[in-house]
Protein backbone atom coordinates (compact mmCIF):
# COMPACT_ATOMS: atom_id res chain seq x y z
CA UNK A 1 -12.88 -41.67 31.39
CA UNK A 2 -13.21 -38.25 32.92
CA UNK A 3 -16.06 -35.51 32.66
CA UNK A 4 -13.07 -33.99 30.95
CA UNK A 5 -11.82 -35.27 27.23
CA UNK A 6 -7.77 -35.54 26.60
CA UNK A 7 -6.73 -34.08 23.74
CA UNK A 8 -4.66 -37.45 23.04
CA UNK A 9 -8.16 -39.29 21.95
CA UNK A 10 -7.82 -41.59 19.01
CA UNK A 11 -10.38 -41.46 15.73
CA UNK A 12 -12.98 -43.82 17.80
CA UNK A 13 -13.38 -41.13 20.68
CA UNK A 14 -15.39 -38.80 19.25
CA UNK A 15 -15.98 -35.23 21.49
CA UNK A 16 -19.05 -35.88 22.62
CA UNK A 17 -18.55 -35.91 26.49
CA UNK A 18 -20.55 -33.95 28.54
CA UNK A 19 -19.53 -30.96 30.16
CA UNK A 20 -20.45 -29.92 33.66
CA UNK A 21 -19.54 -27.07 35.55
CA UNK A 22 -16.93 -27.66 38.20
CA UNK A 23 -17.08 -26.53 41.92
CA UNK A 24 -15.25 -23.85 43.15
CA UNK A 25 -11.73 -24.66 44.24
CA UNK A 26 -11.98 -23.56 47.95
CA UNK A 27 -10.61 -20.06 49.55
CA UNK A 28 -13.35 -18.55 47.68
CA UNK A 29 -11.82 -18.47 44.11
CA UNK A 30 -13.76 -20.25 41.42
CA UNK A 31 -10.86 -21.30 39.02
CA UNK A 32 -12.52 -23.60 36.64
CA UNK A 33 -11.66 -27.77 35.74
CA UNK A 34 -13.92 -28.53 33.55
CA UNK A 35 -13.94 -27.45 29.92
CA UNK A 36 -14.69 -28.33 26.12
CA UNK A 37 -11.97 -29.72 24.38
CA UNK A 38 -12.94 -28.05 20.88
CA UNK A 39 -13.27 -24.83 22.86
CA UNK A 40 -9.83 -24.93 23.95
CA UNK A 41 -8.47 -25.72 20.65
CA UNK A 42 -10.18 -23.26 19.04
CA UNK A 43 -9.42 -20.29 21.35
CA UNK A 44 -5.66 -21.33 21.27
CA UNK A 45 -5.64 -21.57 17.32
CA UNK A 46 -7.64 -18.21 17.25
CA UNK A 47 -4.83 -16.54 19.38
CA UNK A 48 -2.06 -17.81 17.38
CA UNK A 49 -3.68 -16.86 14.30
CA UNK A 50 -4.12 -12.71 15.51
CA UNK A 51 -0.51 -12.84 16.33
CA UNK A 52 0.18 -14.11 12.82
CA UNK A 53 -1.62 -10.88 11.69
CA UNK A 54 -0.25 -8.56 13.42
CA UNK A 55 3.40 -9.85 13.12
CA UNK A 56 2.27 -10.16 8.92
CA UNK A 57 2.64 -13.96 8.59
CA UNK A 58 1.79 -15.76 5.62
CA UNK A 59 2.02 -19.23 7.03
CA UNK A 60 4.05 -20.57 10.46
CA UNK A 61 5.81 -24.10 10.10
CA UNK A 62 5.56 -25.41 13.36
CA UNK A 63 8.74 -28.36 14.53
CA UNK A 64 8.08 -27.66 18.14
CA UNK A 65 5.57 -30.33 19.77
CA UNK A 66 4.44 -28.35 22.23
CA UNK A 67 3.71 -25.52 19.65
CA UNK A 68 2.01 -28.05 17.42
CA UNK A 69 -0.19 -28.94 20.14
CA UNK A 70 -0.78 -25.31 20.76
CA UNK A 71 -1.73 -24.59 17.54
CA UNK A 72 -3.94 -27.90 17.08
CA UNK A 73 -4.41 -30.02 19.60
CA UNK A 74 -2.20 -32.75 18.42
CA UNK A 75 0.26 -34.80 20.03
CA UNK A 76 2.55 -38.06 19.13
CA UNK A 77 5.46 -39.63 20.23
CA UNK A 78 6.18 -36.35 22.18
CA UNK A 79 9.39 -37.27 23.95
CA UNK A 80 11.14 -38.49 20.38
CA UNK A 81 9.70 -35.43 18.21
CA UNK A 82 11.44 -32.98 21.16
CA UNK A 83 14.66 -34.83 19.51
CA UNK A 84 13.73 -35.26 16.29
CA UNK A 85 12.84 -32.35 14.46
CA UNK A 86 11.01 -34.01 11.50
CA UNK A 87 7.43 -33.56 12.10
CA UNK A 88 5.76 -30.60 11.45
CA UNK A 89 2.75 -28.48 10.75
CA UNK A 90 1.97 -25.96 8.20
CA UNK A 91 -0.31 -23.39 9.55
CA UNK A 92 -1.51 -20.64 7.06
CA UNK A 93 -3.28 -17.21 7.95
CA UNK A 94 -5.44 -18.07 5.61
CA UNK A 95 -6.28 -21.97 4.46
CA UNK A 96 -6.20 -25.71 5.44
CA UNK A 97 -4.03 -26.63 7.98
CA UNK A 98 -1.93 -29.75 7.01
CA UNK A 99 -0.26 -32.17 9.74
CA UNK A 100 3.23 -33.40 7.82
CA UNK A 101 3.67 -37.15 10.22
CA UNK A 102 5.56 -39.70 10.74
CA UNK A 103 4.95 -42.80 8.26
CA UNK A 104 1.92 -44.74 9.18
CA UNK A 105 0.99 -42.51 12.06
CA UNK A 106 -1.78 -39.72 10.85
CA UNK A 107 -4.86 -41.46 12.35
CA UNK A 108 -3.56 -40.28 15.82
CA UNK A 109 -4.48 -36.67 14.91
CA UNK A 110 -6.58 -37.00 11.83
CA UNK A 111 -9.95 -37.14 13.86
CA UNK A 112 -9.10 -33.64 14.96
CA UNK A 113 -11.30 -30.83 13.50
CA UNK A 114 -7.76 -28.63 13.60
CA UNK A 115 -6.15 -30.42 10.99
CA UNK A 116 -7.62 -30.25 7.38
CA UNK A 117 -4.91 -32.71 5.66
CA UNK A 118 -2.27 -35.28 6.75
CA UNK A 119 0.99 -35.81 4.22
CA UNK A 120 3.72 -37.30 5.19
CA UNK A 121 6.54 -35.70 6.35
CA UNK A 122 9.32 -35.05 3.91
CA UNK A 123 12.19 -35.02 6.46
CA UNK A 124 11.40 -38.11 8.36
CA UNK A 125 14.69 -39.97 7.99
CA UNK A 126 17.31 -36.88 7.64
CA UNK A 127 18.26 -36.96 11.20
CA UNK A 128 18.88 -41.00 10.87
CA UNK A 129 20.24 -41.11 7.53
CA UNK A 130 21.90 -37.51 7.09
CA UNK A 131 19.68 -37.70 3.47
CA UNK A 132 19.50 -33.67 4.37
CA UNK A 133 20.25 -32.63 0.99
CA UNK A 134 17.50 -35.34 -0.41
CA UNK A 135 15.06 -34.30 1.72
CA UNK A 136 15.01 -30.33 2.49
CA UNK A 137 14.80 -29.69 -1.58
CA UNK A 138 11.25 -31.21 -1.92
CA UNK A 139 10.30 -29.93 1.71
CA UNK A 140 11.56 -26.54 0.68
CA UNK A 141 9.29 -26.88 -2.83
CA UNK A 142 5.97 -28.35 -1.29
CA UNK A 143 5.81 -25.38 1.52
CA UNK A 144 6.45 -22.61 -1.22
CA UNK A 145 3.81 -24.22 -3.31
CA UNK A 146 1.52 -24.03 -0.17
CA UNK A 147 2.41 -20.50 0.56
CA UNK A 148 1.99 -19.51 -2.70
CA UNK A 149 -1.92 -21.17 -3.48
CA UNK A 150 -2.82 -19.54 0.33
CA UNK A 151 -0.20 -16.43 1.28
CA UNK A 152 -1.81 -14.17 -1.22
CA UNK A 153 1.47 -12.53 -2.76
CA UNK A 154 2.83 -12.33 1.38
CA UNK A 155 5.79 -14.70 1.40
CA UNK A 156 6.97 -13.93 5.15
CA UNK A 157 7.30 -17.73 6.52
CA UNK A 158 8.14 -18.13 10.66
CA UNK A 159 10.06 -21.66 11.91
CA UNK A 160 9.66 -22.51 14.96
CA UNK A 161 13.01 -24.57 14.77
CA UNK A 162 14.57 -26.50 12.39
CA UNK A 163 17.44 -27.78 10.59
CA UNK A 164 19.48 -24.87 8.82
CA UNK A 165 19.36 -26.74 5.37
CA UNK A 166 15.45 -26.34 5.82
CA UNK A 167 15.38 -22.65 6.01
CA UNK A 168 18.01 -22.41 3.31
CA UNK A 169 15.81 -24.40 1.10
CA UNK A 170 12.76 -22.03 1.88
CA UNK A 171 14.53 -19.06 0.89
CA UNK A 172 15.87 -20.96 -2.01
CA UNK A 173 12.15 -21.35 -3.03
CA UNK A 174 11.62 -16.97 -2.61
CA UNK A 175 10.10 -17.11 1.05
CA UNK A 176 11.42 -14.76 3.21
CA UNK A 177 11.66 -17.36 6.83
CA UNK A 178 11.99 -15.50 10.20
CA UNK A 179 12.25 -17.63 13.48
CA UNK A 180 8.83 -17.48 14.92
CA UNK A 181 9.84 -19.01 18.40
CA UNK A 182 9.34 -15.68 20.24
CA UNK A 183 6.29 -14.63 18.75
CA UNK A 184 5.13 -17.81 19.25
CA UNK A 185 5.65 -17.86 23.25
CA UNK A 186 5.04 -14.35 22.89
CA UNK A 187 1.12 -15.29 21.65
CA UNK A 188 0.62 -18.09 24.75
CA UNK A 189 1.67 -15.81 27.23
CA UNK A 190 -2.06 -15.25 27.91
CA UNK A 191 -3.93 -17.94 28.79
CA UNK A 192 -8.00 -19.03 27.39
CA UNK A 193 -10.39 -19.97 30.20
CA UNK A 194 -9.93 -23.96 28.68
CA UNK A 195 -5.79 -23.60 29.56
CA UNK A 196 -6.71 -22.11 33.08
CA UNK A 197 -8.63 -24.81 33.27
CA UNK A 198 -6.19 -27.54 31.65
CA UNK A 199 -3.43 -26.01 34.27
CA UNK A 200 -6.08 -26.62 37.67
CA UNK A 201 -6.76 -29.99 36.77
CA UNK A 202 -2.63 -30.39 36.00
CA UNK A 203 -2.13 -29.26 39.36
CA UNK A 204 -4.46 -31.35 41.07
CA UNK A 205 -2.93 -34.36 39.87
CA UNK A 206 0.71 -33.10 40.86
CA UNK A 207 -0.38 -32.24 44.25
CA UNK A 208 -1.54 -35.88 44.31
CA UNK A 209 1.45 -37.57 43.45
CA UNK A 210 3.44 -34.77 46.06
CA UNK A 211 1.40 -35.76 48.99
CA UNK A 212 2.35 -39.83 47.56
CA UNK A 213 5.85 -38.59 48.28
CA UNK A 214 5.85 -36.80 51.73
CA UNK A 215 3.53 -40.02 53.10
CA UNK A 216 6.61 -42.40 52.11
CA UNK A 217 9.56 -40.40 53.12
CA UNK A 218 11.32 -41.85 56.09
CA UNK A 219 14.88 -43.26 57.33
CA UNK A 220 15.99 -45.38 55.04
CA UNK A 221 14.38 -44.67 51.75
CA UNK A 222 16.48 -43.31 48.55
CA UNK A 223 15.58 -40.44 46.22
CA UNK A 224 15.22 -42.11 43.39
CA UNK A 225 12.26 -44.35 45.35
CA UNK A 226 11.03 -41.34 46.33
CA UNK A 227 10.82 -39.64 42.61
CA UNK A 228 9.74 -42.98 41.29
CA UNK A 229 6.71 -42.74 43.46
CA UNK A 230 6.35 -39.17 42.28
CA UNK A 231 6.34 -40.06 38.46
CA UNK A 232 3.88 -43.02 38.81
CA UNK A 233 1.66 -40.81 40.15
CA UNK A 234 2.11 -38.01 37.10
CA UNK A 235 1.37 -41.28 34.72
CA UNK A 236 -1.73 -42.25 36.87
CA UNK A 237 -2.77 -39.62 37.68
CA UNK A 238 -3.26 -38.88 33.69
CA UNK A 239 -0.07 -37.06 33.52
CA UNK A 240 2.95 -37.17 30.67
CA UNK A 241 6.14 -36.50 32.10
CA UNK A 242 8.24 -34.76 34.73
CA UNK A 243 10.97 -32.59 32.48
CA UNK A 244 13.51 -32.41 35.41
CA UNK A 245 14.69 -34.99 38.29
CA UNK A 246 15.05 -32.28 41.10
CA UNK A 247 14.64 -34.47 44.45
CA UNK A 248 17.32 -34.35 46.68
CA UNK A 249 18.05 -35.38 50.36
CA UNK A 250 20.41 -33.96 53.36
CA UNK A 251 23.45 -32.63 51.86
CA UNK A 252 22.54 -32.54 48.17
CA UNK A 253 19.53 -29.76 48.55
CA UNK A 254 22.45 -26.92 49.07
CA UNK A 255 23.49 -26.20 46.07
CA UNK A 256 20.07 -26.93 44.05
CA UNK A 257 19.87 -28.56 41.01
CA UNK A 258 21.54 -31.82 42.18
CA UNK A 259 18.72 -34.62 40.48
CA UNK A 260 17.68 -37.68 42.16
CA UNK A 261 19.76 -40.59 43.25
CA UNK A 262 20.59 -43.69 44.71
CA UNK A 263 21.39 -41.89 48.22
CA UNK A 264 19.34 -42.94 51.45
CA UNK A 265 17.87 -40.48 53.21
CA UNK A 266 18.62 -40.07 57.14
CA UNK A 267 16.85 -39.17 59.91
CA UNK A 268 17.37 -35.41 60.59
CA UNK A 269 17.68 -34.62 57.22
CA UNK A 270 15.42 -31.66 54.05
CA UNK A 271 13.97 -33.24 51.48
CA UNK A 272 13.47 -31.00 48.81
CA UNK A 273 11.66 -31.39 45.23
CA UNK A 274 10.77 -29.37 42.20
CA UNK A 275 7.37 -30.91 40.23
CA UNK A 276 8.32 -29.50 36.45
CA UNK A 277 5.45 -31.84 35.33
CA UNK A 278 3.88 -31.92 31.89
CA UNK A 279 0.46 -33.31 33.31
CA UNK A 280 -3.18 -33.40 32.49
CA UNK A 281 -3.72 -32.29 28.97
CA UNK A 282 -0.16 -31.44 28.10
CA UNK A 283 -0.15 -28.62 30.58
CA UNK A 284 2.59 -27.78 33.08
CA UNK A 285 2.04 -27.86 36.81
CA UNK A 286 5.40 -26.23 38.70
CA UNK A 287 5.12 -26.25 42.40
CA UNK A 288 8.52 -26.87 44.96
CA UNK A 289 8.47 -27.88 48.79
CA UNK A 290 10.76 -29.15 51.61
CA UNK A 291 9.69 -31.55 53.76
CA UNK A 292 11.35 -32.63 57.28
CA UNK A 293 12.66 -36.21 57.66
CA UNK A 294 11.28 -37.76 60.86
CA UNK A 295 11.38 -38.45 63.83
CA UNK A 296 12.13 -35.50 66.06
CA UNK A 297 11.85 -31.81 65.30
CA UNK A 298 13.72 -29.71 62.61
CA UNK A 299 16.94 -27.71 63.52
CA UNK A 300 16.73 -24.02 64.64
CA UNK A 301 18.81 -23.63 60.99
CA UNK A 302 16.48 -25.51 59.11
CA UNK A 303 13.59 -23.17 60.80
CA UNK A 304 15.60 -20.57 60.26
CA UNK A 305 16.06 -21.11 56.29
CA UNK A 306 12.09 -22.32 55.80
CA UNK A 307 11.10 -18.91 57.29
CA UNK A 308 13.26 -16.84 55.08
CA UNK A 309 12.16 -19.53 51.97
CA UNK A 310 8.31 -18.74 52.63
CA UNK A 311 8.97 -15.46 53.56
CA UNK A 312 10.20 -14.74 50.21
CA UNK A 313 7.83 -16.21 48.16
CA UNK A 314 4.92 -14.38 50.22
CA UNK A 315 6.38 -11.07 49.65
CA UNK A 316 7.25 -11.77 46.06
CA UNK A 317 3.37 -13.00 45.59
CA UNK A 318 1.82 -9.81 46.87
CA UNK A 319 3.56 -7.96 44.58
CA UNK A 320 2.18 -9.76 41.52
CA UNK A 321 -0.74 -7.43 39.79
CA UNK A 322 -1.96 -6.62 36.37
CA UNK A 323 0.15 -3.80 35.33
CA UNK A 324 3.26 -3.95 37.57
CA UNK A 325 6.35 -3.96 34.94
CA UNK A 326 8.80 -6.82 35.59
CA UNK A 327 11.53 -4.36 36.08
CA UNK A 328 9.26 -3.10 38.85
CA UNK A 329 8.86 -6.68 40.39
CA UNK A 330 12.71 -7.13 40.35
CA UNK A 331 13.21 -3.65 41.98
CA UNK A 332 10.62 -4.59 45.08
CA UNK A 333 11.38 -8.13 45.36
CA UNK A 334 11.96 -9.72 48.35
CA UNK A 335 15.84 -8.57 49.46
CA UNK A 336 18.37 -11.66 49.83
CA UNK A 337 20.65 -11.60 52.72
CA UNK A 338 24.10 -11.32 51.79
CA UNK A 339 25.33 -14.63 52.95
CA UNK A 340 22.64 -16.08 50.70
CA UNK A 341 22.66 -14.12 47.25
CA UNK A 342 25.83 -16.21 45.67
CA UNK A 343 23.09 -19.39 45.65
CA UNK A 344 20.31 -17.49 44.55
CA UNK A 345 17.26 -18.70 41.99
CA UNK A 346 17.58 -17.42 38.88
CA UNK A 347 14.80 -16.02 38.62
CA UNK A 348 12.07 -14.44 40.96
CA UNK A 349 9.02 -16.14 38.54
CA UNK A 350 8.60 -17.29 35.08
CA UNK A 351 5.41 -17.99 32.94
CA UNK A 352 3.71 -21.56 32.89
CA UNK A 353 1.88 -23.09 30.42
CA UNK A 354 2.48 -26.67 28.32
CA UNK A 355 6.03 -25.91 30.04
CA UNK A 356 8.23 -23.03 31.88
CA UNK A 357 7.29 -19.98 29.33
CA UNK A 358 7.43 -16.60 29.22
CA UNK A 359 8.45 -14.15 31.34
CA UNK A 360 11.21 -14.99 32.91
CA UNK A 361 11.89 -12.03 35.41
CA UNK A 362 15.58 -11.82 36.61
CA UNK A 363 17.07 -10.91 40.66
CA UNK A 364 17.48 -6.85 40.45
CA UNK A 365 21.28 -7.63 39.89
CA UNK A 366 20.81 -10.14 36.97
CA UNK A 367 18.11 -8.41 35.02
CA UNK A 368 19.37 -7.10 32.05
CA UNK A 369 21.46 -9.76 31.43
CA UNK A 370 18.35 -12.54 31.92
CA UNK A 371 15.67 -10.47 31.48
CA UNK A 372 13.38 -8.35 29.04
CA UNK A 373 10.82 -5.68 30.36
CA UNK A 374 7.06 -5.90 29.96
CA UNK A 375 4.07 -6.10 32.25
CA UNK A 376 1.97 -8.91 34.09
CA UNK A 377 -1.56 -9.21 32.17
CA UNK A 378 -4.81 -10.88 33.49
CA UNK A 379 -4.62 -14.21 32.09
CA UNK A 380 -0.63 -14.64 32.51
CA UNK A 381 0.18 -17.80 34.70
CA UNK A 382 3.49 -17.79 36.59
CA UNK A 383 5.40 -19.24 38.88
CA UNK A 384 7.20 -17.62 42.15
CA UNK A 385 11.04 -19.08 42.96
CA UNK A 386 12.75 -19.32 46.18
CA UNK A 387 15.59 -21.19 47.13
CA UNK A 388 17.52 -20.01 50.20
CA UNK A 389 20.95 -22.34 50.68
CA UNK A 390 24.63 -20.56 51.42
CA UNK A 391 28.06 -21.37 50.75
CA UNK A 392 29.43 -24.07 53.08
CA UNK A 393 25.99 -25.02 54.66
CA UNK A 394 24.42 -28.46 54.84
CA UNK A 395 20.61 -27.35 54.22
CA UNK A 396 18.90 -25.79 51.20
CA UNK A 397 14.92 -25.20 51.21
CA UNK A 398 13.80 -25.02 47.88
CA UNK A 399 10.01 -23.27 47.59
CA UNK A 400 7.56 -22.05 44.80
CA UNK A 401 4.03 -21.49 44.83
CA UNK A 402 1.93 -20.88 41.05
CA UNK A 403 -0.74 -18.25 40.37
CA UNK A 404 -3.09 -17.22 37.78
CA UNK A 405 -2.81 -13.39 37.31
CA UNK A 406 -6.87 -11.61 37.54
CA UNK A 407 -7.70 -8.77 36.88
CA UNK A 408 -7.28 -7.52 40.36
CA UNK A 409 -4.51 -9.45 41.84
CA UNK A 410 -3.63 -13.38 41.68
CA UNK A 411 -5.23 -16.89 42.20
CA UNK A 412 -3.42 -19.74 43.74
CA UNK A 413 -3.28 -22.63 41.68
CA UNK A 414 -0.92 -24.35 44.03
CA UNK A 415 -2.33 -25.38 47.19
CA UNK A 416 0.07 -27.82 48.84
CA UNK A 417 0.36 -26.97 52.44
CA UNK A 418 3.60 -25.59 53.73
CA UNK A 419 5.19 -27.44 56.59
CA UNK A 420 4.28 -26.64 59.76
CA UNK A 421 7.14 -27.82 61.76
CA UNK A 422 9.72 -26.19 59.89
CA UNK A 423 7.10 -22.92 59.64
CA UNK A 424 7.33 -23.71 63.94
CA UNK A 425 3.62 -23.42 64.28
């Protein structure tokens, strides 16, 4: 076991691993990887609990796993919970914390110093049996009895998500339920010295299991070998999952967004991939490169459309400061040559954190219909899109770096080398 303890330890693990400061991460930054566990809980829960006061919360009811991690550091059966919406936490301003679980299942989180009390969930079979009716009356009746012992007369309830019969039933009961999904993303937009650290060791592994991928790519081999190299590295390298299955070959990188496939890949030919990884610690590492299929030399095209790739992202990096608005960053951004703007990213960056967060910061011309205003804030992670392909083309190159906004300018957390040949140097 690492230096490091996962959040995912059972009741026999107790936190009692040493921590030891870690080295700095090279180009003179000092981005930390190692961190206390209860730390990071705490700091999270603390954050989450000042936007409760200032947006006048009595109590949150969390359904979202990844905000029920946030919130306490628990995590089980991720992948069917993002499905099923029947698990959830009841976090109060003010009072115990109580983990609602599957049948059978607390111990996997009851070790946690986050969580005060484990029940069982009341809505456990509604999506299997459509008992909705059967089950959202006693949820609704067991929450407003909560809120009532602990909201102190406040009755304002957020939902993360959830059925409509469950918010029905809460107002039934005299809380007044707002969706709390925005404040919610809203609160982790800033990242605690434990995430920052959570998101370096994330990367790390991801830039493992990337370099996995360029060593194997040659003639012959097909995407999906190629991406199931990529995700047994996420797994071993202590990783979850990868959200998306953006790895493509030849043809299929222009448009983007075709996902992995049974295609061989020929000599000649851009290979292009997208990470979206849920890795170390349930955090998100989001880094994109092209790679050059061997042997000879790229194409003056494929040159051509690497240069403009990195070019953009460059540009659209040394923009990034504390303060800038994102109207401002989507006024200055990098300009698109016309033959290029109909294939566009959708966005110029968007926040990281246990996945693809807040902001998302529109193209000049797509703003206000993608896009809210605000400003970039020490602490903010993000993530900086290019993808340069055109209509009728046979090449795409698909780049993105991630930084960590200071309180001067940025830190790379993404260090995967571009590629040199199709860079020509």
């Amino acid at each position: 076991m690492s230096i490091v303890e996962s959040e995912s330890l059972t009741d026999n693990e107790p936190d009692n691993i040493p921590v030891v400061p870690s080295a700095p991460m090279g180009n003179g930054d000092s981005i930390p990887t190692a961190f206390d566990p209860k730390q990071l809980r705490a700091g999270r829960l603390e954050r989450l609990r000042a936007m409760m006061a200032e947006e006048g919360y009595a109590a949150l009811v969390l359904f979202d796993p990844n905000n029920q991690r946030y919130a306490t550091g628990s995590r089980n059966m991720f992948g069917y919970f993002l499905r099923n919406s029947t698990r959830y936490v009841y976090v109060p301003l003010d009072g115990p914390i109580i983990l609602f679980e599957y049948p059978g299942s607390a111990h996997v989180s009851t070790w946690l110093e986050t969580i005060d009390e484990a029940r069982t969930s009341k809505v456990v079979w509604s999506a299997v049996n459509q008992r909705d009716g059967m089950s959202s009356d006693p949820f609704g009746v067991e929450i407003a009895d909560l809120v009532k012992e602990h909201g102190k007369g406040n009755k304002k309830v957020g939902l993360d998500r959830c059925a409509l019969n469950l918010a029905r039933a809460l107002e039934a009961q005299g809380l007044d339920v707002y969706d709390c999904m925005q404040d919610t993303l809203h609160c982790r937009r800033i990242k605690t010295p434990e995430e920052i650290a959570c998101l370096a060791q994330s990367m790390a592994a991801s830039e493992a299991a990337v370099a996995e991928v360029e060593a194997a790519i040659k003639p012959g081999i097909t995407e999906n070998e190629l991406f199931a190299i990529m995700y047994g590295e996420v797994i071993r390298g202590g990783g979850e999952f990868i959200e998306t299955r953006l790895l493509s070959s030849g043809p299929r990188t222009n448009p983007w967004f075709n996902e992995a496939s049974d295609r061989k890949i020929r000599p000649g030919e851009l290979v292009a991939l997208d990470t979206d990884t849920i890795g170390c610690h349930g955090y998100y590492s989001d880094f994109s490169r092209t790679f050059h299929v061997g042997p000879g030399k790229p194409s003056s095209y494929q040159r051509e459309i690497y240069r403009m790739a990195y070019d953009q992202v460059q540009h659209n990096m040394g923009l990034l400061k504390p303060g800038i608005s994102y109207r401002e960053i989507a006024e200055q951004a990098w300009k698109i040559p016309e033959r290029f703007i109909d294939r566009r990213y959708p966005s110029i960056i968007h926040g990281v954190g246990m996945h693809g967060e807040t902001p998302l910061v529109a193209h000049h011309m797509d703003f206000d219909r993608f896009s809210k205003d605000g400003v970039l804030e020490p602490g903010m992670v993000v993530s900086v899109e290019s993808y340069i392909g055109e209509v009728g083309a046979a090449d795409g190159v698909k780049l993105e770096e991630e930084v960590l906004i200071t309180e001067t300018g940025i830190e790379r957390l993404s260090r995967y080398p571009f590629n040199d040949a199709l860079l020509n140097r």
